[in-house]
Each structure stands twice: as structure tokens, then as C-alpha cells.
N, C-alpha and C. Protein backbone atom coordinates (compact mmCIF):
# COMPACT_ATOMS: atom_id res chain seq x y z
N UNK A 1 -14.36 47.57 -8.74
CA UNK A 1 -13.22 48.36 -8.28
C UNK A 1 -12.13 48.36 -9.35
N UNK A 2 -11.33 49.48 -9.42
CA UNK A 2 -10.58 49.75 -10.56
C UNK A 2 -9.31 48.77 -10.25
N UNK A 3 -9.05 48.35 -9.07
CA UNK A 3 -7.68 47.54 -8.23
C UNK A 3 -8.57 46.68 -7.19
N UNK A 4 -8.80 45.46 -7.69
CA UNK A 4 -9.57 44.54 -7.20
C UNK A 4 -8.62 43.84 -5.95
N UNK A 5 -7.18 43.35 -6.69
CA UNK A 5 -6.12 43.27 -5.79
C UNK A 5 -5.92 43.54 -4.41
N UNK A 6 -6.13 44.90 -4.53
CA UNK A 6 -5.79 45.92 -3.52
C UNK A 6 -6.96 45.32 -2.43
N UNK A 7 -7.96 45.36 -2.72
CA UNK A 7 -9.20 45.25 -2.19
C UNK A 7 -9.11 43.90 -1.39
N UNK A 8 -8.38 42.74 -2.28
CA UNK A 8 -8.24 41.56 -1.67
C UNK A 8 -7.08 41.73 -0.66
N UNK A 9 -6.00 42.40 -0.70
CA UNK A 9 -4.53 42.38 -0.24
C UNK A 9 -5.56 42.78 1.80
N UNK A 10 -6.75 43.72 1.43
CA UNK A 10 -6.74 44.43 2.32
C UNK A 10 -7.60 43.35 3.61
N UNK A 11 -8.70 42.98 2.42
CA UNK A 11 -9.55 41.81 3.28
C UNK A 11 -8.47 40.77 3.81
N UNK A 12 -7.88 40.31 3.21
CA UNK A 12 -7.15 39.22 3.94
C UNK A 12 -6.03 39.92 5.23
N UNK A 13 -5.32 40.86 4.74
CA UNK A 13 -4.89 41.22 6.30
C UNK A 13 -6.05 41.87 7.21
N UNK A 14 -7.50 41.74 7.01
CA UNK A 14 -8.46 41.86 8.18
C UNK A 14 -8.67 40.61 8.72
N UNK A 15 -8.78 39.63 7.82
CA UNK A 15 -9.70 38.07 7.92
C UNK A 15 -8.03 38.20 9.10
N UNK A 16 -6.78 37.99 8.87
CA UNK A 16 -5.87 37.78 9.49
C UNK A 16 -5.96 38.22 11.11
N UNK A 17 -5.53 39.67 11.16
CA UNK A 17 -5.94 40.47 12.32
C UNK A 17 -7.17 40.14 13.24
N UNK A 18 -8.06 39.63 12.66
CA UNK A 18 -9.81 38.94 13.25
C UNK A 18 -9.22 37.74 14.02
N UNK A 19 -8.90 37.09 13.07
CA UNK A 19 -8.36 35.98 13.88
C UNK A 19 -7.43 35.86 14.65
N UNK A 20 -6.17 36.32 14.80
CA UNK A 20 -5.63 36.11 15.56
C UNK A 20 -5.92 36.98 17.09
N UNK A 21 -6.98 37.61 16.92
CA UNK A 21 -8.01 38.44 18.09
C UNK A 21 -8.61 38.07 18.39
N UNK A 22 -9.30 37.13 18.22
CA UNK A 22 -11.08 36.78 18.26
C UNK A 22 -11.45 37.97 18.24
N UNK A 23 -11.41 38.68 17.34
CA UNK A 23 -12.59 40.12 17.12
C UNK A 23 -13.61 39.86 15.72
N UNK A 24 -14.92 40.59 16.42
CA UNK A 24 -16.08 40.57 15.78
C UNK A 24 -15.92 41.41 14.24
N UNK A 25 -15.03 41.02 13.37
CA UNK A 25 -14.76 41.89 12.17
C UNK A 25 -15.82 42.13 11.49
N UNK A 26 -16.59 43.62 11.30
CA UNK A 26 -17.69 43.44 10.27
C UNK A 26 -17.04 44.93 8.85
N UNK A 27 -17.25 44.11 8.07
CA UNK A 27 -16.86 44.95 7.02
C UNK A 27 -17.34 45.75 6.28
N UNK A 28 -17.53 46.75 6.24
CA UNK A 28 -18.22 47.98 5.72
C UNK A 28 -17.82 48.92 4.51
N UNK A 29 -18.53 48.40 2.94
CA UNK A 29 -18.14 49.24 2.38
C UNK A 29 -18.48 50.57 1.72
N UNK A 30 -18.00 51.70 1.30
CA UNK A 30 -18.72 52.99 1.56
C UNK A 30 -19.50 53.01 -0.16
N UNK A 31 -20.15 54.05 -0.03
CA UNK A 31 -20.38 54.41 -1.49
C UNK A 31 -20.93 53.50 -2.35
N UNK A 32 -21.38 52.24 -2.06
CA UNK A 32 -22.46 51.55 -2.89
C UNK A 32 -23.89 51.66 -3.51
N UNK A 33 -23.65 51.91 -4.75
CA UNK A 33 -25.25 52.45 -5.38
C UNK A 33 -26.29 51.59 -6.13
N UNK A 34 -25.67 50.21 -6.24
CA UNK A 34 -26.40 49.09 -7.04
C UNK A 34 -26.15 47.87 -6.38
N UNK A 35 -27.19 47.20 -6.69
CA UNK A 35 -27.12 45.62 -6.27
C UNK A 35 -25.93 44.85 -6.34
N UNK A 36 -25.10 44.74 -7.68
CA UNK A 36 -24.37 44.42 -8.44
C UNK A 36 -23.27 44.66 -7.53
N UNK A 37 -22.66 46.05 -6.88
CA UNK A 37 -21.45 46.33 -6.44
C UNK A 37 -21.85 45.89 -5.15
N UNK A 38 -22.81 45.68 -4.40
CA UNK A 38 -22.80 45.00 -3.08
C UNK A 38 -22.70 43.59 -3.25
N UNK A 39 -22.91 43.13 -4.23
CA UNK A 39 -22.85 41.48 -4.45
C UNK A 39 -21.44 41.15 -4.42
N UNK A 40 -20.94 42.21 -5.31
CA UNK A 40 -19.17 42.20 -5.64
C UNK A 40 -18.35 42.14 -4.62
N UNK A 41 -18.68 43.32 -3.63
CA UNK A 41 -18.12 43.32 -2.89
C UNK A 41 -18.40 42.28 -1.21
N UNK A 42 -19.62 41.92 -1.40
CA UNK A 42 -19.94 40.84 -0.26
C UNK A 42 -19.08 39.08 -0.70
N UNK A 43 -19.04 38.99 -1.95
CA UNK A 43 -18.50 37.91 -2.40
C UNK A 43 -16.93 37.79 -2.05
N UNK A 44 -16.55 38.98 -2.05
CA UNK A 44 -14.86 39.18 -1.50
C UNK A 44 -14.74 39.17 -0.49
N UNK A 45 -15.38 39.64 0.06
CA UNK A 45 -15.40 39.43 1.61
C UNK A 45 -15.82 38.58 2.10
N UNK A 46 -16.40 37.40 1.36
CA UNK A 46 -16.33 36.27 1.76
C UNK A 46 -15.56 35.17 1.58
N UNK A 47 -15.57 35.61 0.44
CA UNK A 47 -14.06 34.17 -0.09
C UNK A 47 -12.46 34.83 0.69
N UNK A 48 -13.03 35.64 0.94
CA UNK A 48 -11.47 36.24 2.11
C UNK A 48 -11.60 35.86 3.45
N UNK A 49 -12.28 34.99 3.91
CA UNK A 49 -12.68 34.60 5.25
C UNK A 49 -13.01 35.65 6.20
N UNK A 50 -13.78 36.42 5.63
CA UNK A 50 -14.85 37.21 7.08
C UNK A 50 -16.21 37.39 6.71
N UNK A 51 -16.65 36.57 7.91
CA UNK A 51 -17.98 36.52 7.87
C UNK A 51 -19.20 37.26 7.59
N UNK A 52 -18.74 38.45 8.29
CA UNK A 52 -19.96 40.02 8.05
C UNK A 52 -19.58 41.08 6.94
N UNK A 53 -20.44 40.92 6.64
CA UNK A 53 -20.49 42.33 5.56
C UNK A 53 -21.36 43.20 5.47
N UNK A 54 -21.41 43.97 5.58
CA UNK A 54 -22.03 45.19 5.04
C UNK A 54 -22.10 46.28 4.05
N UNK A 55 -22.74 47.45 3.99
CA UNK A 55 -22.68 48.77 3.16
C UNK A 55 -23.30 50.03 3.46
N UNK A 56 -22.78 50.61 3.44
CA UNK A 56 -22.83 52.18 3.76
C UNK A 56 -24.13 52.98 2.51
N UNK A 57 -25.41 53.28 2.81
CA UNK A 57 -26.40 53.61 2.07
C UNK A 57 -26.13 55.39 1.92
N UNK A 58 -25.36 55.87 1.15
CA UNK A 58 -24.96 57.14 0.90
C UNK A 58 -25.80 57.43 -0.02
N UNK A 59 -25.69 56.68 -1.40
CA UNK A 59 -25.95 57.08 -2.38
C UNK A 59 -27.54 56.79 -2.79
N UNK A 60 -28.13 58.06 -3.17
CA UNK A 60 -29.84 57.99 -3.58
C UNK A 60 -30.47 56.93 -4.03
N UNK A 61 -29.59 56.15 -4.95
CA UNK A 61 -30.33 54.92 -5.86
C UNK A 61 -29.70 53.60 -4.79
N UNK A 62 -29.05 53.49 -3.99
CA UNK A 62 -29.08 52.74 -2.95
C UNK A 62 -30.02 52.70 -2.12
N UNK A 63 -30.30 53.55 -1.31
CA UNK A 63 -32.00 53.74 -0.68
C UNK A 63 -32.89 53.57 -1.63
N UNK A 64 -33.51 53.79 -2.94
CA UNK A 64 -34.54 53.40 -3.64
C UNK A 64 -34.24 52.26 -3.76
N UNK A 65 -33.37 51.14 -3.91
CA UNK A 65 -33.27 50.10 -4.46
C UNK A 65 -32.95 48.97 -3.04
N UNK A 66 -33.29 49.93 -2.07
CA UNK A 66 -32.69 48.76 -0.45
C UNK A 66 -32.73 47.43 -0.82
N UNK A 67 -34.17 47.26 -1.08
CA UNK A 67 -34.68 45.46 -1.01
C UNK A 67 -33.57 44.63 -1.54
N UNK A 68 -33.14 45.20 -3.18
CA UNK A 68 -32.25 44.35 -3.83
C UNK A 68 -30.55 44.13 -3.33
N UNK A 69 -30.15 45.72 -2.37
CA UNK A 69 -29.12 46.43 -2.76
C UNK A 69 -28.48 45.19 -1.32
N UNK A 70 -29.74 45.34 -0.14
CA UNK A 70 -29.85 44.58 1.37
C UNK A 70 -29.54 42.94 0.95
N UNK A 71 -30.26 42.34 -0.18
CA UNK A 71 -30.74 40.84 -0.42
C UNK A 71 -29.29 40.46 -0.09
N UNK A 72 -27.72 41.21 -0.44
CA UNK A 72 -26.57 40.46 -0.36
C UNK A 72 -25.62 40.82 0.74
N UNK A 73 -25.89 41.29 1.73
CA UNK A 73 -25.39 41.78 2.99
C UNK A 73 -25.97 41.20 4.52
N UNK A 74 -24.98 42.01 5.20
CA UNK A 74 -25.70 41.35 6.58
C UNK A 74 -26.43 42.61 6.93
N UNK A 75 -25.90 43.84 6.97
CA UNK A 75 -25.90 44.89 7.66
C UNK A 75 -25.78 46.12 6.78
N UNK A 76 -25.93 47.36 7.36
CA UNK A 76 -26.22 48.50 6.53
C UNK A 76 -25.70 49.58 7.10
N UNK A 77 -25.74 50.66 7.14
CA UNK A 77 -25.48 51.77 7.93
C UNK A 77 -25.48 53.15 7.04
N UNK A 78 -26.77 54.11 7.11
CA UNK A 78 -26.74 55.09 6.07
C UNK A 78 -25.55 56.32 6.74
N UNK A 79 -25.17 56.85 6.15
CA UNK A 79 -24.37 58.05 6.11
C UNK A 79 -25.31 59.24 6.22
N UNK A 80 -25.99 59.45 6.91
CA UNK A 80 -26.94 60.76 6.44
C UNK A 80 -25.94 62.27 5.91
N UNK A 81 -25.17 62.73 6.16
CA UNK A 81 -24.45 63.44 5.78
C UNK A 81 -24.13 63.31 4.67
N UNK A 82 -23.41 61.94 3.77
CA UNK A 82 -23.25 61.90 2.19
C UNK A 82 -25.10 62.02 1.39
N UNK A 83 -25.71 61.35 2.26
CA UNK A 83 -26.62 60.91 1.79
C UNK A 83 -27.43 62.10 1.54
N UNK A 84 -27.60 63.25 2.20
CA UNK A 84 -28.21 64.64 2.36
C UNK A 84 -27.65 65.40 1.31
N UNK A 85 -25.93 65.44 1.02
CA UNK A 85 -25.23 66.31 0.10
C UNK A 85 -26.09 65.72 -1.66
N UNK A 86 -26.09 64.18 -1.51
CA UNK A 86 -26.60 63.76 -2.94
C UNK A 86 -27.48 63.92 -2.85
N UNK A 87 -28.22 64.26 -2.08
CA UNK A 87 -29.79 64.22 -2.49
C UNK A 87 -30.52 65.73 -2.57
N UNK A 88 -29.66 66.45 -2.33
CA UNK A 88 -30.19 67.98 -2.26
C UNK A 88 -29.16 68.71 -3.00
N UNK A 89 -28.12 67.70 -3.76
CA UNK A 89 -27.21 68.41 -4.72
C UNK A 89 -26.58 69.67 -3.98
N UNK A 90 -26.03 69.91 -2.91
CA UNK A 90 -25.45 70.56 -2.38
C UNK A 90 -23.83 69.89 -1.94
N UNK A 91 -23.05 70.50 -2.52
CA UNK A 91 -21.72 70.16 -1.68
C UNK A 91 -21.48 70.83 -0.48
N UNK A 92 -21.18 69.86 0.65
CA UNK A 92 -20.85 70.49 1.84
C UNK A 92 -19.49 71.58 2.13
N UNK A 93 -18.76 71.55 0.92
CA UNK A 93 -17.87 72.68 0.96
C UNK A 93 -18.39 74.04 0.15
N UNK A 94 -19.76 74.10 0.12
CA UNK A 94 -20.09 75.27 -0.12
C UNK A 94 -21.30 75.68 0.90
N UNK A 95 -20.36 77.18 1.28
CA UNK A 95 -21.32 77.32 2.64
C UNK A 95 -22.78 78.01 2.38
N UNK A 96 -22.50 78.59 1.26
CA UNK A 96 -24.34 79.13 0.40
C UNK A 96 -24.96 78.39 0.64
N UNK A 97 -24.57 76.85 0.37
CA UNK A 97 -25.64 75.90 0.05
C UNK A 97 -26.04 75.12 1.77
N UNK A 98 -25.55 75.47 2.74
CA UNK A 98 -25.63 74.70 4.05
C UNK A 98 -26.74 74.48 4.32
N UNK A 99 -28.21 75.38 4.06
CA UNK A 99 -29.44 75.24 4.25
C UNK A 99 -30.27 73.87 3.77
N UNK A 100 -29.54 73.65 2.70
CA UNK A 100 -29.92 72.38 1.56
C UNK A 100 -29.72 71.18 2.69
N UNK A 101 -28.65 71.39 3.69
CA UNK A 101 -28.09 70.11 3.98
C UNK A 101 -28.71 69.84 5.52
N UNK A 102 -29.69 70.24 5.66
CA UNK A 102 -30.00 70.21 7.43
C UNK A 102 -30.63 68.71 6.92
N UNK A 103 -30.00 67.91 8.32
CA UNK A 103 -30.67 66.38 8.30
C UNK A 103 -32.34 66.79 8.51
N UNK A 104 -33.00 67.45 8.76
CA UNK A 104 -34.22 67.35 8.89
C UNK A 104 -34.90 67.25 7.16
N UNK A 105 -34.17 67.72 6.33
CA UNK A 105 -35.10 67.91 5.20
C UNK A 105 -36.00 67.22 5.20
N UNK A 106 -37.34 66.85 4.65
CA UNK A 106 -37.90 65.87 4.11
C UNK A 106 -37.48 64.33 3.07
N UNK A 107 -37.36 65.15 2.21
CA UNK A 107 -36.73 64.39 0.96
C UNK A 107 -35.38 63.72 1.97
N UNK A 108 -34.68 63.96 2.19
CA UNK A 108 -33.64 63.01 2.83
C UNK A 108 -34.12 61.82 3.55
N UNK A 109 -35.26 62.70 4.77
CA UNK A 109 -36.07 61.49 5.64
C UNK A 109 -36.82 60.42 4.71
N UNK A 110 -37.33 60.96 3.42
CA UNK A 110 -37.86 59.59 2.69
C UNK A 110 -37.14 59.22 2.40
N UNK A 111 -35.67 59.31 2.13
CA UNK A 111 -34.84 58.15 1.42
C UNK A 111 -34.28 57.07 2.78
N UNK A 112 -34.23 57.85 3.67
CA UNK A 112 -33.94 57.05 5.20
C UNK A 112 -35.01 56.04 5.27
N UNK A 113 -36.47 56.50 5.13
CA UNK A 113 -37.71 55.51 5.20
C UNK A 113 -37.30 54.36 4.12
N UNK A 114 -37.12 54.82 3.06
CA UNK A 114 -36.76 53.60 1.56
C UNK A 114 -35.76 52.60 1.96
N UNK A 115 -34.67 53.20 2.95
CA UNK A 115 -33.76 52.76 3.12
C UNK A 115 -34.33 51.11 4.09
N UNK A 116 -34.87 51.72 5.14
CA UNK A 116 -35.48 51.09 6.37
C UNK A 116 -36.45 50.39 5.73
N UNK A 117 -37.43 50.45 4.99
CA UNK A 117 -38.05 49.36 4.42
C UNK A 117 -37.79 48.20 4.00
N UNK A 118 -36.15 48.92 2.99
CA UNK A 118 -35.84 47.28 2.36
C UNK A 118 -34.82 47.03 3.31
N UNK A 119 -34.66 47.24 4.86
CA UNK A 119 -34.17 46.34 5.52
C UNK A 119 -35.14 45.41 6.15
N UNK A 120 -36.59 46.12 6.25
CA UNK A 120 -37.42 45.35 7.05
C UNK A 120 -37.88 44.20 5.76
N UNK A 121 -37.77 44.30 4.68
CA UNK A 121 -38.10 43.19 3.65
C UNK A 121 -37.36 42.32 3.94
N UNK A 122 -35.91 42.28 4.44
CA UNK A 122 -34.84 41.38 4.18
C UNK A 122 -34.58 41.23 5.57
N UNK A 123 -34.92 41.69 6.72
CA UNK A 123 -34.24 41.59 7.64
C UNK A 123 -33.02 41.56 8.16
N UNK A 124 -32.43 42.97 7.35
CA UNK A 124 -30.90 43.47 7.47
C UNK A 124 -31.40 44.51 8.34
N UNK A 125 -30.45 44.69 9.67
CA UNK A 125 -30.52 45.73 10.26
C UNK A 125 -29.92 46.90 9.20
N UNK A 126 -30.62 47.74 10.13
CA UNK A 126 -30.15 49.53 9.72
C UNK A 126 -29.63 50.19 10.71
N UNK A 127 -28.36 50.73 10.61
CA UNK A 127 -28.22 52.28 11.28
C UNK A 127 -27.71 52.74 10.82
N UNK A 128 -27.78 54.37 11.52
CA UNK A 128 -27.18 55.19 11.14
C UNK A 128 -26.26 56.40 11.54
N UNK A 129 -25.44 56.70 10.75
CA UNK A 129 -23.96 57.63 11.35
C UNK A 129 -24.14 58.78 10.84
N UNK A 130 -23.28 59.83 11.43
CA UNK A 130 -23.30 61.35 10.98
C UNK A 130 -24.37 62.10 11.91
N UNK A 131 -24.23 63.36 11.16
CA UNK A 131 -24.98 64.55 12.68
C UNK A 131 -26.62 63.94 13.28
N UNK A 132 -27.24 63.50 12.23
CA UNK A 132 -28.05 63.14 12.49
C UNK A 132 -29.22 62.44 14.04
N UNK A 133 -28.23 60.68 14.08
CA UNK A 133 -27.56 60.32 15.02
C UNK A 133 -27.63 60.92 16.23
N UNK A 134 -27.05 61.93 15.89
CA UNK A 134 -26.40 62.53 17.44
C UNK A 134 -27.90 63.72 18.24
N UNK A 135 -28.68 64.05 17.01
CA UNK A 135 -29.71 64.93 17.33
C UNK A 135 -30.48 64.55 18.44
N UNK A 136 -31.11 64.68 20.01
CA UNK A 136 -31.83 63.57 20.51
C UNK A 136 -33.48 63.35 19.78
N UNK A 137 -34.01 65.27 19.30
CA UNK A 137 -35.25 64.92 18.34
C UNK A 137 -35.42 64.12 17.19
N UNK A 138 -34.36 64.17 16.48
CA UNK A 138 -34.02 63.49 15.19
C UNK A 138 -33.85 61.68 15.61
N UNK A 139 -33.27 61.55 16.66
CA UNK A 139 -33.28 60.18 16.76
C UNK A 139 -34.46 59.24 17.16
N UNK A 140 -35.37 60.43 17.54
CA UNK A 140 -36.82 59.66 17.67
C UNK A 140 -37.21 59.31 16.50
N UNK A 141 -36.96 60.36 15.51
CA UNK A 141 -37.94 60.03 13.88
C UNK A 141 -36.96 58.66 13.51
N UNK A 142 -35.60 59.01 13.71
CA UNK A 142 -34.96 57.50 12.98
C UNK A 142 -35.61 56.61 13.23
N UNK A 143 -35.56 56.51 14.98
CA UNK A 143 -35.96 55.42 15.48
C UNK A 143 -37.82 54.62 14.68
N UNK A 144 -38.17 56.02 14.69
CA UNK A 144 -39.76 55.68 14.24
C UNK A 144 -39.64 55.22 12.91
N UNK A 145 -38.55 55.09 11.96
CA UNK A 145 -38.41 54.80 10.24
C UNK A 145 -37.96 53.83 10.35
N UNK A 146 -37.40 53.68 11.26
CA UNK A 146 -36.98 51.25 11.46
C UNK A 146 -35.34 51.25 11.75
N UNK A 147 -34.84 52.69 12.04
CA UNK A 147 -33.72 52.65 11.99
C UNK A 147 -33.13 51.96 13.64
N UNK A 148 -31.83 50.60 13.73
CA UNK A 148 -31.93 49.75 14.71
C UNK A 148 -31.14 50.49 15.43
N UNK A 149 -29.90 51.20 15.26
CA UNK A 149 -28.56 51.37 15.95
C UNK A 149 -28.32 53.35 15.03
N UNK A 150 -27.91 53.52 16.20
CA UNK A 150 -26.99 55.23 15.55
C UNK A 150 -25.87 55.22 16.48
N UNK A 151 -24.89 55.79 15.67
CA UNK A 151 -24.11 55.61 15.89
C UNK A 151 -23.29 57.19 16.12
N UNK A 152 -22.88 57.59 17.01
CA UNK A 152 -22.48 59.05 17.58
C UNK A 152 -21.46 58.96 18.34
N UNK A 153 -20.74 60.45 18.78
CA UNK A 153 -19.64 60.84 19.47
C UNK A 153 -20.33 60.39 21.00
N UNK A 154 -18.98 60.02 21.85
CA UNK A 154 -19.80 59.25 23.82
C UNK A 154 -20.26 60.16 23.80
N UNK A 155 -20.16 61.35 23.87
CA UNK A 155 -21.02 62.66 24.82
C UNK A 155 -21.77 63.15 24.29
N UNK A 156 -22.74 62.68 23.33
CA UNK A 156 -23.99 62.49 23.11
C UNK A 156 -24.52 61.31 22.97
N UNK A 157 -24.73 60.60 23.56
CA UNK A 157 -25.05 59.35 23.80
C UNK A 157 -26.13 59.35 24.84
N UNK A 158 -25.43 59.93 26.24
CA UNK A 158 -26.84 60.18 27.46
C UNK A 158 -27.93 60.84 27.00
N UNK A 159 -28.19 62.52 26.29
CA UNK A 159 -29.18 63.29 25.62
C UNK A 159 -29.63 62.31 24.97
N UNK A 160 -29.90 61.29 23.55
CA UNK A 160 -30.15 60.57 23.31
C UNK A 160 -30.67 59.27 23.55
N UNK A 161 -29.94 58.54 24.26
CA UNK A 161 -30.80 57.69 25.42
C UNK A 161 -31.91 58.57 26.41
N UNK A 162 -31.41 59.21 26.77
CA UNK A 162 -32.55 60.04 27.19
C UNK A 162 -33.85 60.14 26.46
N UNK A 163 -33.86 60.88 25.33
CA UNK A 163 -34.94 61.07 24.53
C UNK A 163 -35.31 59.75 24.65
N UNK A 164 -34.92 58.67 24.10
CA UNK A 164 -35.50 57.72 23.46
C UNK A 164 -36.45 56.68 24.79
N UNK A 165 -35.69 57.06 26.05
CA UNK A 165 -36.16 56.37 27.18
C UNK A 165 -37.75 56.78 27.71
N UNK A 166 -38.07 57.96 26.73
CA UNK A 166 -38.95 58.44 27.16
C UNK A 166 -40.20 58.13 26.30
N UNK A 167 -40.05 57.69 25.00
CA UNK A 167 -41.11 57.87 24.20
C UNK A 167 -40.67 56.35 23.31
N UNK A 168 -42.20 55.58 23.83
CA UNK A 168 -42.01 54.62 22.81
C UNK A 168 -42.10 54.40 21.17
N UNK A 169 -42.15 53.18 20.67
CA UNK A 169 -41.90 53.18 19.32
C UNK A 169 -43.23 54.09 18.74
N UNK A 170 -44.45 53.80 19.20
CA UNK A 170 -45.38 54.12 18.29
C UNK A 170 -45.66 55.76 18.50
N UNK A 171 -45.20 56.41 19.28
CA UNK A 171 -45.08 57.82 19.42
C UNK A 171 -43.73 58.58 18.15
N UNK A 172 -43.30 57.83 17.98
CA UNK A 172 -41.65 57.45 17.18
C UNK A 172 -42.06 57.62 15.66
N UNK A 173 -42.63 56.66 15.73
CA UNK A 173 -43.76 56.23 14.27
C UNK A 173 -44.58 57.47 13.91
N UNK A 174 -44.85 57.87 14.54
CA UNK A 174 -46.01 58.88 14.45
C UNK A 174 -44.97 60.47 14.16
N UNK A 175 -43.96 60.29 14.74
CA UNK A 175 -43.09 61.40 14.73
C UNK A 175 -42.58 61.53 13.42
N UNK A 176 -41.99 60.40 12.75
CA UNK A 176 -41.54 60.14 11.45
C UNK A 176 -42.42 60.34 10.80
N UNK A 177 -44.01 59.90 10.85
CA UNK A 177 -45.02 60.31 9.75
C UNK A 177 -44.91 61.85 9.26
N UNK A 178 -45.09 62.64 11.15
CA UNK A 178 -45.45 64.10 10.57
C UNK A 178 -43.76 64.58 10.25
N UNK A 179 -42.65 64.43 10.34
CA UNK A 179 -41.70 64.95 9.71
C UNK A 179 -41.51 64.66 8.51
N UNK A 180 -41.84 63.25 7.80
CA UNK A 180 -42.09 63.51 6.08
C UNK A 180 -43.04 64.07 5.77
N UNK A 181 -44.13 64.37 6.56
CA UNK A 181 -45.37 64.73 6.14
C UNK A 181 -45.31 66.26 5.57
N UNK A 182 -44.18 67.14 6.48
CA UNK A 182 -43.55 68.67 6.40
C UNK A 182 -43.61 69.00 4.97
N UNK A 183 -43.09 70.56 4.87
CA UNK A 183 -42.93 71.05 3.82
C UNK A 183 -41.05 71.84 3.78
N UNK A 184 -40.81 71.83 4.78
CA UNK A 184 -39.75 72.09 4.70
C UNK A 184 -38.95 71.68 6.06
N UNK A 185 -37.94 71.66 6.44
CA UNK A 185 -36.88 71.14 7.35
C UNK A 185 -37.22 71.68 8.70
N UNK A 186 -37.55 72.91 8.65
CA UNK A 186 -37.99 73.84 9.95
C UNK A 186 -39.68 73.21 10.30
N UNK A 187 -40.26 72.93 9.57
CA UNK A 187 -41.49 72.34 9.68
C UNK A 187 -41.72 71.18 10.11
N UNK A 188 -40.87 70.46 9.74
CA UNK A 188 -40.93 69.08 10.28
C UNK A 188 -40.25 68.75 11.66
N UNK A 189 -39.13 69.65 11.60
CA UNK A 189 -38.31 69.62 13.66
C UNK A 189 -39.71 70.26 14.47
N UNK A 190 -40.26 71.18 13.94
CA UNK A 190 -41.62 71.95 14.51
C UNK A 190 -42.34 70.79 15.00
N UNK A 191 -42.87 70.21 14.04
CA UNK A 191 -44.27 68.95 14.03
C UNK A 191 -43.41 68.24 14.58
N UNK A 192 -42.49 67.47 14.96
CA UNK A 192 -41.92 66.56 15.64
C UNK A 192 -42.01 66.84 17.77
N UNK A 193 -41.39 68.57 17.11
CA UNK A 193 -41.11 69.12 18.81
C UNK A 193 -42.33 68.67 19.71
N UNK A 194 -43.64 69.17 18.70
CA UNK A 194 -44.72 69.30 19.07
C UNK A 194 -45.51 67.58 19.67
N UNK A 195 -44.85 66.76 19.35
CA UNK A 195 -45.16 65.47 19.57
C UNK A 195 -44.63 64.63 20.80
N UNK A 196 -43.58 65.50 20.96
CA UNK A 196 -42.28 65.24 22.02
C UNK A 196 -42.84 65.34 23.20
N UNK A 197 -42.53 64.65 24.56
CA UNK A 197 -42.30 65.13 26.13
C UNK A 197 -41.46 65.95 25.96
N UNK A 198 -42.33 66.67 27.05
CA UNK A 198 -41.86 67.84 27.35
C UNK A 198 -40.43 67.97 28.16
N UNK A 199 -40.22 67.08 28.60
CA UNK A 199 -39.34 66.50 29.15
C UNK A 199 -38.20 66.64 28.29
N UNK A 200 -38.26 66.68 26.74
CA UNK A 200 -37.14 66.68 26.16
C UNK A 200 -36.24 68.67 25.77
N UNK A 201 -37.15 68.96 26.09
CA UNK A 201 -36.71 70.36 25.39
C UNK A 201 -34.99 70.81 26.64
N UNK A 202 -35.29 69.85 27.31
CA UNK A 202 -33.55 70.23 28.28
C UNK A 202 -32.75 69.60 27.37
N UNK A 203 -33.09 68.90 26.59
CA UNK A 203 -31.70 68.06 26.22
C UNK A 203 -31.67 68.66 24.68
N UNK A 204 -32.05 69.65 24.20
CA UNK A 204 -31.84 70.30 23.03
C UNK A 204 -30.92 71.48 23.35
């Protein structure tokens, strides 16, 4: 960090605020792409007295590199939304490019899988935030890539529990296969639908 200071000024009025709450402080930092800056930043957050740490898996060479990036954290949580814009080189303030950015792509879902692997190496949970999340089809494939927790607006929460109440892991698993398996974004929500209870097409 360019103001390391700052960074400390901030952890310690959390470690502060935690404590005098008894609240479960877990610390989350965004935009980490190497081992190195999660080490950096888990080490501050520890010598600042709070226990949990985490990182936000946005960036492409963060998901290729989970195993190492996970080895210094507790916890994780991908961004699919940053994580979709870098990986399909589309900025979300350009509306030409919106097609690039549907959470279904493929290529996104393998970096979600990369992601979920090197949590299952290390046994760092995974979840994940942004539109994604909130999809109830899409949260089957998470669920089927190892992803533990998503995280969404309350009023999608029931559609979602829903889906998921219906179809266990290994139907899940199988869902995630054929959506990387796709050729394009529309192909893979297709091969997924097609795997689904029928039961779910109300909550789309």
C-alpha cells in the first residue's frame, strides 16, 4: 500500500470498535492479486489485534493462484462482477460491451472453479457477492464449484433458498460441469435449466 499508516490508523480503530462490542470483526480486503499482498495485508491485521482476515478474489491471477493467494487468510469472497469485467476485458461503464459481462460466461465460471479449488486445498471457505449470488440458477452452479456462502440483497434470498432446497450437491456438481462445459453464456444457463426441477422455472 502506497500509505501503510493509513491502513494501520484504520485496523486499529476496528480492533477498537470489535472490542468494545463483542462483534465478530472479519476483515476483508478488496483487489488482491498475489500471495505477497495477502500476506501483507493478513500480517496487519494481525499485529492490529483482529483475528479474521480475509480477501476479495476479483482479480484473474488471484483465482489462478488460490492455493498460494488462500495459504495466508481465513476466508475469501469472489466479487463476480469485478471478477467478470477483468476477465472479459470489458468495462462495466461501457454499455456495447454488457454482453461480455453476463455472470454465466464460461471463462468467468472457470476462474470461480480455480478459485474454489484452492480453497478446498487449504480449507478457506469461499463465497460469493455481486449479481451472481442473487441468480437462483446460477447459485446452483456456485454451489456445485465449492462455493460455501453468497451473499445477496433479503429479497432474494427465499428464490434462492428455494432453488437450492431442492437439488442436492451432486446434481449441483453436475450443473457446474455442463455450464463450463458450454460454449457460450446462453449455452450454459440452457444446459444448466435443463438439469434443474422443474420446480424452479417459478422462481426465474
Amino acid at each position: 500500500a502506497a500509505r501503510p499508516d493509513r491502513v494501520d490508523t484504520q485496523l486499529r480503530a476496528l480492533a477498537i470498535a470489535a472490542r468494545a462490542t463483542n462483534a465478530d470483526a472479519r476483515v476483508l480486503a478488496p483487489m488482491v492479486a498475489t500471495a505477497e499482498e495477502a500476506a501483507w495485508f493478513a500480517r496487519r491485521v494481525r499485529e492490529n489485534g483482529l483475528p479474521s482476515v480475509g480477501v476479495m478474489i476479483e482479480v484473474p491471477a488471484a483465482a489462478l493462484r488460490a492455493r498460494h493467494v488462500l495459504e495466508e487468510v481465513d476466508f475469501a469472497s469472489i466479487g463476480t462482477n469485478d471478477l467478470g469485467q477483468y476477465t472479459m476485458a470489458a468495462d462495466r461503464m461501457q454499455g456495447e460491451l454488457s454482453t461480455l459481462l453476463d455472470p454465466w460466461q464460461p471463462a468467468v465460471l472457470d476462474l470461480v472453479a480455480a478459485a474454489c479449488d484452492g480453497g478446498r486445498d487449504t480449507g478457506t471457505p469461499i463465497g460469493v457477492c455481486g449479481e451472481a449470488a442473487a441468480d437462483p440458477l446460477l447459485a446452483l452452479v456456485l454451489a456445485g464449484l465449492g462455493v460455501s456462502s453468497l451473499s445477496m440483497a433479503p429479497t432474494r434470498v427465499p428464490a434462492v433458498r428455494a432453488a437450492l432446497s431442492v437439488h442436492d450437491q451432486r446434481t449441483c456438481s453436475a450443473m457446474a460441469a455442463a455450464a463450463r462445459a458450454a460454449k457460450s453464456p446462453q449455452d450454459a444457463r440452457a444446459a444448466v435449466l435443463a438439469l434443474a426441477d422443474p420446480l424452479l422455472a417459478d422462481l426465474l
